[in-house]
Protein backbone atom coordinates (compact mmCIF):
# COMPACT_ATOMS: atom_id res chain seq x y z
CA UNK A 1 40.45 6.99 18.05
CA UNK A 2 36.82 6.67 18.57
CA UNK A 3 36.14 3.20 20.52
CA UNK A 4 33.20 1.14 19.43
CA UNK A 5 30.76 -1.69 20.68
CA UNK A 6 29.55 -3.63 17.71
CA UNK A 7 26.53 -5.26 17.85
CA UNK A 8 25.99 -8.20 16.31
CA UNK A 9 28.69 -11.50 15.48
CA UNK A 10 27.72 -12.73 12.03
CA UNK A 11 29.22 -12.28 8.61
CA UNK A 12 28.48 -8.69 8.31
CA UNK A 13 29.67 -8.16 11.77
CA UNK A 14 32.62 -9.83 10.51
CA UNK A 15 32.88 -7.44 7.16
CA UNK A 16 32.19 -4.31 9.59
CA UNK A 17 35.61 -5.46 12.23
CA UNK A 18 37.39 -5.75 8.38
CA UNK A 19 36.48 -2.21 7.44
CA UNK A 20 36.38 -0.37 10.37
CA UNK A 21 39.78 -2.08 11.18
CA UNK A 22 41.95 -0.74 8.10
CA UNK A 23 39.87 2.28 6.98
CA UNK A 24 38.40 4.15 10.15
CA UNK A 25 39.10 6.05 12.96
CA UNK A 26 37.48 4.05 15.05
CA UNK A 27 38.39 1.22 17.11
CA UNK A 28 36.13 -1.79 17.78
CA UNK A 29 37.10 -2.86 21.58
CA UNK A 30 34.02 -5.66 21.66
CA UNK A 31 31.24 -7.33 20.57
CA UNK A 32 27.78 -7.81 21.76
CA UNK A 33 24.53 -9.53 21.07
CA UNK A 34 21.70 -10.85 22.63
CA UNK A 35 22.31 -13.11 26.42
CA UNK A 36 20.53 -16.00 24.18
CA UNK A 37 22.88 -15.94 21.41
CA UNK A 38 26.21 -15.65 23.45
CA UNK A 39 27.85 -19.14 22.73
CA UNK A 40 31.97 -17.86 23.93
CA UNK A 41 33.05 -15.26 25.28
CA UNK A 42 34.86 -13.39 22.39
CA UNK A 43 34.21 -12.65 18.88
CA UNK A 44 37.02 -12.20 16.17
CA UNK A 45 39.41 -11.86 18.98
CA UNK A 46 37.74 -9.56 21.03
CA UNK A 47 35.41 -9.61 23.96
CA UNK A 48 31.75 -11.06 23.38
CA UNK A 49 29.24 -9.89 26.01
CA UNK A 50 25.31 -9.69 26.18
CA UNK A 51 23.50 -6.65 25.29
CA UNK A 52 21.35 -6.75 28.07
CA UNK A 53 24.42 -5.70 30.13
CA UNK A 54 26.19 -4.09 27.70
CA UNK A 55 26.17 -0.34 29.60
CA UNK A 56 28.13 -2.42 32.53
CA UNK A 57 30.80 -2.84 30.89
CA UNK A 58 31.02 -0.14 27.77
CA UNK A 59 29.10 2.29 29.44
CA UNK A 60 27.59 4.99 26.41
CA UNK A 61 29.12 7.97 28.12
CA UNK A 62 32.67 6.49 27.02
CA UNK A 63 32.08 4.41 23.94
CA UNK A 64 30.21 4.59 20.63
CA UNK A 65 28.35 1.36 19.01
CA UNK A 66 27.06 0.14 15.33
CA UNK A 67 24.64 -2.03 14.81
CA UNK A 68 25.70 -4.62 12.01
CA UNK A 69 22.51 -6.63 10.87
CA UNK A 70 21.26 -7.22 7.82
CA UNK A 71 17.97 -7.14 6.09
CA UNK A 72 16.82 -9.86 8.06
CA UNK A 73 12.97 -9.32 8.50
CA UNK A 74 12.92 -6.38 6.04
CA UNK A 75 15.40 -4.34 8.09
CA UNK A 76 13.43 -4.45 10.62
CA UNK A 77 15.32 -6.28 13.17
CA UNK A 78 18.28 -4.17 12.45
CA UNK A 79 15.81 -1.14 13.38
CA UNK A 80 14.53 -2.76 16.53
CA UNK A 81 18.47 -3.37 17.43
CA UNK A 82 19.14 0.50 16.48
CA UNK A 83 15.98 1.83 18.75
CA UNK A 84 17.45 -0.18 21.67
CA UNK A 85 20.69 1.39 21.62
CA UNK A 86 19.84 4.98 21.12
CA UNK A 87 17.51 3.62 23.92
CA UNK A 88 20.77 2.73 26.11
CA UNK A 89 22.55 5.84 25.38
CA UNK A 90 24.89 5.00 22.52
CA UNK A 91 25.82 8.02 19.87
CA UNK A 92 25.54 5.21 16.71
CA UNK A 93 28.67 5.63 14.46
CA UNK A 94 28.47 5.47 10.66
CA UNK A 95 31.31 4.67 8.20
CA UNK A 96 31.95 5.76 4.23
CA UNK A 97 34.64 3.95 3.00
CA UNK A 98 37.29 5.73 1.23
CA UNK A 99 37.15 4.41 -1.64
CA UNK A 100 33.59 5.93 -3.51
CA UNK A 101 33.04 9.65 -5.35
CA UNK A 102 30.57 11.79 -3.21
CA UNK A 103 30.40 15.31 -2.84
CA UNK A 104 30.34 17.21 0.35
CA UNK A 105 26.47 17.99 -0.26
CA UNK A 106 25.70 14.25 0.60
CA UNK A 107 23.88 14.08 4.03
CA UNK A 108 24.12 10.39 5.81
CA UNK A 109 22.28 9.47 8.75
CA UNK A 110 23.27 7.55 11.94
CA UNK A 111 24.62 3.90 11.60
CA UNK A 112 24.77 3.86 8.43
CA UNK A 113 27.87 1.52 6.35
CA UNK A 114 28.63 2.59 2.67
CA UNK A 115 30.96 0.04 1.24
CA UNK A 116 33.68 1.20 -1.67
CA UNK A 117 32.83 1.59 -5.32
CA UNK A 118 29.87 4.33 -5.07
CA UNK A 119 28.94 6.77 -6.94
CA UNK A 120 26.86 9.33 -4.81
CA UNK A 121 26.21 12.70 -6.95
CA UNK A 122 25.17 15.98 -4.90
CA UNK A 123 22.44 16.69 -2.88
CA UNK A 124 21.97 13.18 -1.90
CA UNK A 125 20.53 12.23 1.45
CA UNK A 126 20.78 9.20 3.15
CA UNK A 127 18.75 8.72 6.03
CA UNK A 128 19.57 6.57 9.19
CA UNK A 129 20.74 3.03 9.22
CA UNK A 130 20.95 2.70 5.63
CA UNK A 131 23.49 0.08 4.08
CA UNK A 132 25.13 0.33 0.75
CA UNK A 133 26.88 -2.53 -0.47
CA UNK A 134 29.74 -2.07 -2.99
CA UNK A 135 29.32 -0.53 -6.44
CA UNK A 136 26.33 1.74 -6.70
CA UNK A 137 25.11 4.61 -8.19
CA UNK A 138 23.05 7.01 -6.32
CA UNK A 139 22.06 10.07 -8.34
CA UNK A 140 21.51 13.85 -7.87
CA UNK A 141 18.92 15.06 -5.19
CA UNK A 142 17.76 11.27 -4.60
CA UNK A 143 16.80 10.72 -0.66
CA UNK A 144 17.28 7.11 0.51
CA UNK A 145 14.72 6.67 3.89
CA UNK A 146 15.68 5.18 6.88
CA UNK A 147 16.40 1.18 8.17
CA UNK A 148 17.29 0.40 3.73
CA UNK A 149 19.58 -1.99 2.23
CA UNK A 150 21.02 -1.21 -0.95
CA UNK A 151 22.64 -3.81 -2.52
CA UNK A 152 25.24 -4.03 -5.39
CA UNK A 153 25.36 -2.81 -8.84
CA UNK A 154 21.87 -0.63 -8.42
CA UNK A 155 21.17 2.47 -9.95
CA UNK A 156 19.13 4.70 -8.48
CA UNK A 157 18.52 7.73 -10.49
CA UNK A 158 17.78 11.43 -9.93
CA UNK A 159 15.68 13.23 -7.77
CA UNK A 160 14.45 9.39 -6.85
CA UNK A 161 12.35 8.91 -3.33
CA UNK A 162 13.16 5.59 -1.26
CA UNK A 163 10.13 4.77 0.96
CA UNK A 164 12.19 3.38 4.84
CA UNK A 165 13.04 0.01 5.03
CA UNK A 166 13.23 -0.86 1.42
CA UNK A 167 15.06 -3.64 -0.24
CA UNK A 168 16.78 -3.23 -3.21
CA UNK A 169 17.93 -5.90 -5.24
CA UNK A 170 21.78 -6.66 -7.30
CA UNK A 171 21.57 -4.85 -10.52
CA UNK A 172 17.79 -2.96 -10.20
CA UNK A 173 17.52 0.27 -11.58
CA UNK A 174 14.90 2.86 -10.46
CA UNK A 175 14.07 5.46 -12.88
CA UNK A 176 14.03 9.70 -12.54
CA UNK A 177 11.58 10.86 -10.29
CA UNK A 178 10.13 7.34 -8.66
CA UNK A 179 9.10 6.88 -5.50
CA UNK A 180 9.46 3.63 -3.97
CA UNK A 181 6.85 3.59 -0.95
CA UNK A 182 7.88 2.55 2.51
CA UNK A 183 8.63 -1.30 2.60
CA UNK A 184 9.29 -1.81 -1.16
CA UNK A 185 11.17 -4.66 -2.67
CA UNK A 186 13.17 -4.34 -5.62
CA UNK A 187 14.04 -7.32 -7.18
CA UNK A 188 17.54 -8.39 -8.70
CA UNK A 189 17.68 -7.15 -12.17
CA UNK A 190 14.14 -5.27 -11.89
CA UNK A 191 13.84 -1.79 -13.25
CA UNK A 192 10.93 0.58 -11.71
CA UNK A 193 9.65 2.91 -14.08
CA UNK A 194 6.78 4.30 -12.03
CA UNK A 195 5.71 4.76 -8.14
CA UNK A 196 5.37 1.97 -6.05
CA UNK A 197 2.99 0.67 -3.37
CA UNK A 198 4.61 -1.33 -0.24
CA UNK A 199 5.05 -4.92 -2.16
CA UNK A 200 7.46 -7.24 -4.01
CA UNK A 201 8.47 -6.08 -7.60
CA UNK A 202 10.41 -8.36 -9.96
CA UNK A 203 11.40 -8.12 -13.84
CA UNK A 204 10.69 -7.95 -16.44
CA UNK A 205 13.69 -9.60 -18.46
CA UNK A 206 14.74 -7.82 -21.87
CA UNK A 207 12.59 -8.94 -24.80
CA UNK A 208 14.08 -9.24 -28.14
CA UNK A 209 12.28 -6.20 -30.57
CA UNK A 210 13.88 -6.85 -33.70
CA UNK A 211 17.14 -7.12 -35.45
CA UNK A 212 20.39 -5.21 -35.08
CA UNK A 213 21.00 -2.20 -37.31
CA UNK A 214 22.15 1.47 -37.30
CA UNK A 215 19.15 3.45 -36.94
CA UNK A 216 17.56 1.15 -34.44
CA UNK A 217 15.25 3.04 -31.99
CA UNK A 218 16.42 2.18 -28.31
């Protein structure tokens, strides 16, 4: 098995150790974060040490790493984190969980986590440290930019263009042939119908059109 560093000690750190644990082929042998955050010296029962000296002790030459931060900052801290250790010399391990439908046409990046429940449909690409949380769909020829965070229930739709370090929201839905521009976020339950310019987009909730019958136009 492929042995691991992971950085990072929070609750997606803790989620990572889970999955990597009973559904991988690689095996985490310690933690790390920054010298000013080290508070013990382990981390879900294995050794804690600082990043700083990291290379001392898990040299990159012997072991792998993942970087497990969120969105914190706009994904940007987890991109400063994943410069530093290509920086250091670690190869930076991604995981798919078993569990989703994808197609061997689906390109991922480095340090990327894909959690179960997705739908991915062919000629995807995901770009580097991208996260998708459980339960997406990700349609046909769609390309999903470095440093995002995908969160649950989204659809993302075909041939659809996700600018890096995007946010997307629980249950948004991006329409065919959008492009969200670098540093977009999506808002939970929004729905993009057109191209976006780096911002915030929320809404609009569903507005009642009339009453119920069989030849209703939807």
């Amino acid at each position: 098995m492929t042995q691991i560093v992971v950085f990072g000690t929070g609750t997606f750190a803790q989620l990572v150790d889970f999955y990597f644990d009973i559904d991988s082929d690689y095996e985490i042998v310690a933690f790390t974060v920054d010298e000013e955050h080290v508070d013990s010296d382990t981390a879900y029962g294995r050794p804690l040490v600082p990043f700083e000296s990291v290379t001392d002790e898990y040299p990159p030459d012997e072991y792998d790493m993942f970087v497990a931060v969120g969105y914190r900052e706009l994904n940007e801290l987890r991109e400063q984190k994943f410069n530093e250790a290509n920086t250091k010399g670690y190869d930076l391990v991604s995981y798919v969980n078993s569990e989703i439908t994808h197609w061997d046409e689906m390109t991922i990046g480095e340090n990327c986590f894909i959690f179960e429940d997705q739908t991915v449909q062919p000629f995807v690409e995901i770009g580097d440290n991208v996260i998708l949380w459980s339960g997406n769909h990700v349609g046909h020829h769609s390309t999903i930019g470095d440093h995002c965070f995908v969160t649950s229930h989204a659809v993302i739709s075909g041939y659809v263009e996700i600018g890096a370090n995007s946010f997307l929201g629980v249950n948004s839905t991006i329409l065919d042939e959008v492009t969200l521009a670098q540093k977009t976020v999506v808002g939970a339950g929004a729905t993009i119908v057109d191209d976006t310019e780096s911002g915030v987009y929320i809404g609009p909730a569903a507005e009642r059109r009339g009453d119920a019958s069989t030849d209703t136009n939807l």
